[in-house]
Protein backbone atom coordinates (compact mmCIF):
# COMPACT_ATOMS: atom_id res chain seq x y z
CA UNK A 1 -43.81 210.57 83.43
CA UNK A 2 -43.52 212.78 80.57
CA UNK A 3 -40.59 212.93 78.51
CA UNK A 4 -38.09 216.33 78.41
CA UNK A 5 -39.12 216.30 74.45
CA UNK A 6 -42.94 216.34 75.32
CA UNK A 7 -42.49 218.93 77.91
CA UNK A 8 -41.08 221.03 75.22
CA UNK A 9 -43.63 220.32 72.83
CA UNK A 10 -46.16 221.33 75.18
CA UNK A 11 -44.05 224.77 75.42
CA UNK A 12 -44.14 225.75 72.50
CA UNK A 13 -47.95 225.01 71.72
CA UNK A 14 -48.25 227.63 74.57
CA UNK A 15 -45.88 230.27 73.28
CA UNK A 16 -47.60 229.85 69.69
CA UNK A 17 -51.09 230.41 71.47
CA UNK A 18 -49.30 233.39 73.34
CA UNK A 19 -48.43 234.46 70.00
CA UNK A 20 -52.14 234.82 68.55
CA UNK A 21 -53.27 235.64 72.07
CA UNK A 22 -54.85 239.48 71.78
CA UNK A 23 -55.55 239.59 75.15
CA UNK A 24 -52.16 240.75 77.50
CA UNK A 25 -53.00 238.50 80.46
CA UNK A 26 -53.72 235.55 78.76
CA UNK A 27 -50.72 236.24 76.50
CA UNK A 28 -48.59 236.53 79.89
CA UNK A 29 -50.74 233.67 81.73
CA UNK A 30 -49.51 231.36 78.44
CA UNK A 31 -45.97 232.78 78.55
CA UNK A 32 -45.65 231.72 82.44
CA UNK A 33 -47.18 228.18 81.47
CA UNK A 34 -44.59 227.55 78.76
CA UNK A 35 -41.89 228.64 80.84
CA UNK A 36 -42.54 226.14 83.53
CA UNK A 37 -42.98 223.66 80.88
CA UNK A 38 -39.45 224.76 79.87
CA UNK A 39 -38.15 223.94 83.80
CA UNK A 40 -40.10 220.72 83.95
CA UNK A 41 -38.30 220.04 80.68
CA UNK A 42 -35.16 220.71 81.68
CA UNK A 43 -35.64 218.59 85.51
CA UNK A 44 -37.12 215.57 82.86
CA UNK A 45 -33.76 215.64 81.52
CA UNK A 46 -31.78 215.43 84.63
CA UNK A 47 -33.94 212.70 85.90
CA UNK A 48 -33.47 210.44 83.30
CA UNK A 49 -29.83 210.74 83.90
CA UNK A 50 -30.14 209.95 87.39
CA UNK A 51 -30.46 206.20 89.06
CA UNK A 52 -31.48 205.68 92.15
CA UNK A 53 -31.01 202.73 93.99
CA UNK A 54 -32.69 201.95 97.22
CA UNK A 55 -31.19 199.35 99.36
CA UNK A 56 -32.53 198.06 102.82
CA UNK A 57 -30.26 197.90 105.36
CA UNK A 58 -29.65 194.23 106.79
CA UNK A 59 -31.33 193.70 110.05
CA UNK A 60 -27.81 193.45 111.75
CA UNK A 61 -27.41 197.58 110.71
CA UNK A 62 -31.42 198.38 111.58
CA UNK A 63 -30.68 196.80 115.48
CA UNK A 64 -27.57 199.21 115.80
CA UNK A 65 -28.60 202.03 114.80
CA UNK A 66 -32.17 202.04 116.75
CA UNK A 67 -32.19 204.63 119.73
CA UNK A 68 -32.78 203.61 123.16
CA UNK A 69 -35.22 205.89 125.09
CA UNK A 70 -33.24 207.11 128.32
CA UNK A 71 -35.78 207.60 131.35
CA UNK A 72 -36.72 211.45 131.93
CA UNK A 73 -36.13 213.37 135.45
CA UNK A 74 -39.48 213.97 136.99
CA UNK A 75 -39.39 217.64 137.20
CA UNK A 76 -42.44 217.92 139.17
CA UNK A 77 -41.75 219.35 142.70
């Protein structure tokens, strides 16, 4: 995964090209891009803050907490 710093790098390459861009869509289209590389940025930077720890439940837990199918009423009349 790509750091929050290279995410911002990659912004502003785009807002430079934006810059010499004479074309107003493409200046817009680059604008956009280096915007979301601005929110991917800032998400980079609250992931890296963020642990995650997965633990499997012990087999006791995963037998108590399967449901039991109850039989259905045959509507059919």
């Amino acid at each position: 995964m790509p750091s929050a710093d290279e995410y911002r790098i990659k912004a502003a390459e785009l807002n430079a090209l934006a810059k010499e861009e004479p074309d107003q869509l493409a200046r817009a289209n680059y604008i956009t891009l280096a915007l979301a590389f601005l929110r991917l940025a800032e998400q980079a930077k609250k992931n890296a803050t963020t642990d995650i720890v997965y633990e499997t439940p012990s087999s006791n837990l995963q037998h108590h907490q399967q449901q039991q199918q109850q039989p259905q009423p045959d509507n059919k009349k």
